[in-house]
Protein backbone atom coordinates (compact mmCIF):
# COMPACT_ATOMS: atom_id res chain seq x y z
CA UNK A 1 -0.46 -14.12 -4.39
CA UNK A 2 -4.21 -14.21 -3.96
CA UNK A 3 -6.10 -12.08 -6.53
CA UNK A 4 -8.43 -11.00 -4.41
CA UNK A 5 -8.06 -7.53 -3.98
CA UNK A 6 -8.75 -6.25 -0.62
CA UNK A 7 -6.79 -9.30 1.30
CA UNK A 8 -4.45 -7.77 4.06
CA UNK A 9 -1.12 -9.13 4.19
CA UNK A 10 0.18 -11.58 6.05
CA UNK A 11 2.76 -9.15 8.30
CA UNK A 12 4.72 -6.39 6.85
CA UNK A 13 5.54 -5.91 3.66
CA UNK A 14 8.95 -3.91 3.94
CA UNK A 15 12.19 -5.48 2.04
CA UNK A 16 13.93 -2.46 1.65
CA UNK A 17 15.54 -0.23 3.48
CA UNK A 18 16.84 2.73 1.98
CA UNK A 19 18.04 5.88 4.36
CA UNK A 20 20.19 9.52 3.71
CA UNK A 21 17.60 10.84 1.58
CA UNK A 22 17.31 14.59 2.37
CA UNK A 23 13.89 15.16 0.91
CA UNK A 24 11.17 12.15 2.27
CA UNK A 25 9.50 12.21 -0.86
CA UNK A 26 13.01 10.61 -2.86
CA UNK A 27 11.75 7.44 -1.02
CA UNK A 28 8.51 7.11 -2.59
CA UNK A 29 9.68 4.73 -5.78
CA UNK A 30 10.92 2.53 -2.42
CA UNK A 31 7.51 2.97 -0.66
CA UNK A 32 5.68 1.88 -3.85
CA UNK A 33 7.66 -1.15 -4.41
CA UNK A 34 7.36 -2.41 -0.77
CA UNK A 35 3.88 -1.82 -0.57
CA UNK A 36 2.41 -3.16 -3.52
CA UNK A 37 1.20 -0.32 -5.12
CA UNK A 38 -1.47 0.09 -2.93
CA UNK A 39 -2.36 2.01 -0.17
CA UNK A 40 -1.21 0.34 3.44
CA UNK A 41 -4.80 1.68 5.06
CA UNK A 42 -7.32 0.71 2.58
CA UNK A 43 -5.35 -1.50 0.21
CA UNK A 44 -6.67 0.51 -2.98
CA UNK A 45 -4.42 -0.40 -5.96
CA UNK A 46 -3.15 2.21 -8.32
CA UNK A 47 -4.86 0.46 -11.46
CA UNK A 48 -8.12 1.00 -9.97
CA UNK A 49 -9.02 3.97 -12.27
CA UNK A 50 -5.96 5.85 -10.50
CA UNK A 51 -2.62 6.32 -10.53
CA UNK A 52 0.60 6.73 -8.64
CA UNK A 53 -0.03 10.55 -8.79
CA UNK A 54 -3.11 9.67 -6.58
CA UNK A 55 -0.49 8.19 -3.82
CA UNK A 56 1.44 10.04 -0.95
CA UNK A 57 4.23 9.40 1.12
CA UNK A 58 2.53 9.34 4.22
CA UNK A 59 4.45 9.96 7.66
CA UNK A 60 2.78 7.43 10.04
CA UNK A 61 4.13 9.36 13.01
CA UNK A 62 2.79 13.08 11.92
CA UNK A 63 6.13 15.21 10.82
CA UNK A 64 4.17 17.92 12.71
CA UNK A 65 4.14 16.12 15.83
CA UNK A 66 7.88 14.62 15.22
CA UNK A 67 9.67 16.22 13.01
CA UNK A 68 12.95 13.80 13.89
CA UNK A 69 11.20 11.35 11.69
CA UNK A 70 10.49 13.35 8.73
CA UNK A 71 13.09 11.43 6.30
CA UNK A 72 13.07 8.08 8.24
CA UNK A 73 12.09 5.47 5.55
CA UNK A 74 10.89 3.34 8.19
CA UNK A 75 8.05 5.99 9.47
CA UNK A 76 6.80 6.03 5.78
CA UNK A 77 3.55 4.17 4.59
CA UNK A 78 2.46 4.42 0.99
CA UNK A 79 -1.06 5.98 1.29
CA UNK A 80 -3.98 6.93 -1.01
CA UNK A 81 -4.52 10.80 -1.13
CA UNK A 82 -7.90 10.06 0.47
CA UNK A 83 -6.56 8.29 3.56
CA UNK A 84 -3.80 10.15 3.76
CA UNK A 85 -6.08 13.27 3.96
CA UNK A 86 -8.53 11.64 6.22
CA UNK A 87 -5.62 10.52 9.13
CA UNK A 88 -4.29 14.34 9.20
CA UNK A 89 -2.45 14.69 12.31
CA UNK A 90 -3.94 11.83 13.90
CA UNK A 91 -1.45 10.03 16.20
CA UNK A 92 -2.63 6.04 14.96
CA UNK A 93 -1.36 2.83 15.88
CA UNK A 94 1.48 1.61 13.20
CA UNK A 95 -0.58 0.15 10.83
CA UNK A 96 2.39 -2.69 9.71
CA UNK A 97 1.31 -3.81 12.78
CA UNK A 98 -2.48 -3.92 12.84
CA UNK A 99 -3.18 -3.33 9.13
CA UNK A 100 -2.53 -7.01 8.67
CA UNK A 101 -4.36 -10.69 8.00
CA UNK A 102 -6.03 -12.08 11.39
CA UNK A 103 -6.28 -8.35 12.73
CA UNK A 104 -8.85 -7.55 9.92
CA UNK A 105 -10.30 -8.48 7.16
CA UNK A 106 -12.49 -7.12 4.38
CA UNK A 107 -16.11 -9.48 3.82
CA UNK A 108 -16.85 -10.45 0.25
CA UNK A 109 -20.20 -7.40 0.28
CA UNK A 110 -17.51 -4.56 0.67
CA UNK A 111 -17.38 -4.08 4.30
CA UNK A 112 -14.17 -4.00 6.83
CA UNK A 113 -14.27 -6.08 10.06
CA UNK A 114 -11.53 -4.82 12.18
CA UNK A 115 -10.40 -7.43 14.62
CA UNK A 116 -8.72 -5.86 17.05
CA UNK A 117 -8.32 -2.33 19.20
CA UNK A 118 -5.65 -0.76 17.08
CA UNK A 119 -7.20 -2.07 13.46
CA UNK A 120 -10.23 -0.62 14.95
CA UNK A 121 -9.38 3.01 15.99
CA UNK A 122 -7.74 3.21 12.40
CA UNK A 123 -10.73 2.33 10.70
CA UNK A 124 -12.92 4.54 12.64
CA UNK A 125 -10.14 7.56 12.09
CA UNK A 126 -9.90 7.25 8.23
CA UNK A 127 -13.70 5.97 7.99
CA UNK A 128 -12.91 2.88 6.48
CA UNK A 129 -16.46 1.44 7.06
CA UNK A 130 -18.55 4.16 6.25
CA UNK A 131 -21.21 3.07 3.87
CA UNK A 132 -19.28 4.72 0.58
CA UNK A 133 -16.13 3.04 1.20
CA UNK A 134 -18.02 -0.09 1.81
CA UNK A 135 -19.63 0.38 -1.36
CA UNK A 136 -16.70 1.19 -3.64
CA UNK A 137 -14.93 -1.47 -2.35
CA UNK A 138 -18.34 -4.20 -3.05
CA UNK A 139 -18.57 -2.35 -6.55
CA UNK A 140 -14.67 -3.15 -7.22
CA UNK A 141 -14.88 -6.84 -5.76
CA UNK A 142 -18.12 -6.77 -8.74
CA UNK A 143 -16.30 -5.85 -11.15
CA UNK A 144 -13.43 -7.64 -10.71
CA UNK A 145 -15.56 -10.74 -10.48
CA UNK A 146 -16.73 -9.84 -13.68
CA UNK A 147 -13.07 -9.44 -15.12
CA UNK A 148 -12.48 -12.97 -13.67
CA UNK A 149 -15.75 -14.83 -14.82
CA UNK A 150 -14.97 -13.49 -18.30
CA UNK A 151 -11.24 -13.95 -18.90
CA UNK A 152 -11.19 -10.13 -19.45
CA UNK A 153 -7.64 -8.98 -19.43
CA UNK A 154 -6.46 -8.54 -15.64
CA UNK A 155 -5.10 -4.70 -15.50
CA UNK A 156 -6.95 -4.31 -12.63
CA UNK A 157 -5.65 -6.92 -10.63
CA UNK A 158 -1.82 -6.53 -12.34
CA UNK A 159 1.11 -4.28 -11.42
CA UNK A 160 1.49 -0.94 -12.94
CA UNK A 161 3.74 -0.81 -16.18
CA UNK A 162 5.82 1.83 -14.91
CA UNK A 163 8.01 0.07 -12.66
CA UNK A 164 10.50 1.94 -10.30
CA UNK A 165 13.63 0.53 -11.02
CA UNK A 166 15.61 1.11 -8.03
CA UNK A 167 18.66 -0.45 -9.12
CA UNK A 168 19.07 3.02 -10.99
CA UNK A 169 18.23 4.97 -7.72
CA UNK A 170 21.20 6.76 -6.65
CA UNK A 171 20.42 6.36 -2.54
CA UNK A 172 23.07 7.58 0.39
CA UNK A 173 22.33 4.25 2.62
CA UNK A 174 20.65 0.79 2.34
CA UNK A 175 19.97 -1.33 5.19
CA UNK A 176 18.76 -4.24 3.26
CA UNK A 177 20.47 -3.93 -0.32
CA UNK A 178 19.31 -7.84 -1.58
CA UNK A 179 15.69 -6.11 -1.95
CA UNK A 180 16.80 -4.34 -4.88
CA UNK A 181 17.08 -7.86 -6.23
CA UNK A 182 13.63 -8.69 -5.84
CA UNK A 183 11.77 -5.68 -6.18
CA UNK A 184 9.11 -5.91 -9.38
CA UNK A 185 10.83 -4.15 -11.70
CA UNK A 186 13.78 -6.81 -11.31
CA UNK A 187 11.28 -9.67 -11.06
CA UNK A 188 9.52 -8.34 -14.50
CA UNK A 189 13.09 -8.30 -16.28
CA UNK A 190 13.68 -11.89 -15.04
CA UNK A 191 10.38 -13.09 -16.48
CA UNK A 192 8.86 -13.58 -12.87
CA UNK A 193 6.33 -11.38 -12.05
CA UNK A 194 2.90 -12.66 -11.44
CA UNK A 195 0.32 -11.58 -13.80
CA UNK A 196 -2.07 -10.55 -10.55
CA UNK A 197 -1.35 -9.56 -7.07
């Protein structure tokens, strides 16, 4: 995994799929595993001086505007309370889809370079280039090169140490059970979990 901290992923990042939850916030230990621990819009990490308490279960298709989907794991993004505030009600393009590598990219100063029409309408939505999100993210990239440069201890760049163990999650349905295998809190037990992501 590249340590560089505002890299979009390759494609989606889902490899679970649990479903039956009544409440859509019993997925979020799911959402956090299969999303990094980082927001889907922005890609801000939970170790950058917040926490998981600073993350929402965010309904990509509004629950206003469909409330069908309101407990449908696969209409949940993990989202940063500011993004998550900023989209609202906005209807926006799935952003597994356009929230990827080779649909945009984030330049080494801080700013966002959307790459196509639906990357683009999100990042004008949530304000993902305005000039204080371009500078948190170029003071971040700083200090991380700092970290780097000086063999500081990586917490930034590392997972959190609270890792949801969903093997212990009691959940109605699973689509895709073999995640459970592989999800971090597994992978830390087995003695494979990469220092950074």
């Amino acid at each position: 995994m590249n340590p560089f901290p505002f890299v979009y992923p390759d494609k989606a990042p889902r490899r679970h799929g649990p479903g039956g939850y009544k409440v859509y916030k019993s997925y979020r230990p799911w959402l956090r595993d299969d999303f990094l621990f980082r927001c889907v819009y922005c890609l801000w990490r939970e170790g950058f001086l917040s926490d998981a308490s600073s993350y929402h279960a965010d309904h990509y298709l509004p629950q206003v505007r469909f409330p069908g989907k309101k407990v449908d794991y696969g209409n949940l993004v993990y989202s940063c309370a500011r993004c998550n505030l900023s989209k609202g009600e906005a209807l926006l393009p799935d952003p597994e889809d356009c929230m990827i590598a080779g649909k945009i990219e984030v330049l080494d100063t801080g700013e966002i370079r959307p790459l196509d029409d639906d990357a683009r309408r999100i990042v004008r939505i949530l304000a993902l280039d305005s000039d204080d999100w371009n500078e948190r993210r170029s003071l971040m990239i700083d200090i991380l090169a700092l970290v780097t440069e000086r063999n500081i201890p990586r917490r930034l760049l590392g997972f959190p140490k609270q890792l949801p163990n969903l093997r212990r999650l009691k959940v109605p349905l699973n689509d895709r059970p073999e995640g459970v295998s592989e999800c971090f809190h597994e992978r830390r037990k087995k003695g494979d979990l990469p220092e950074v992501y």
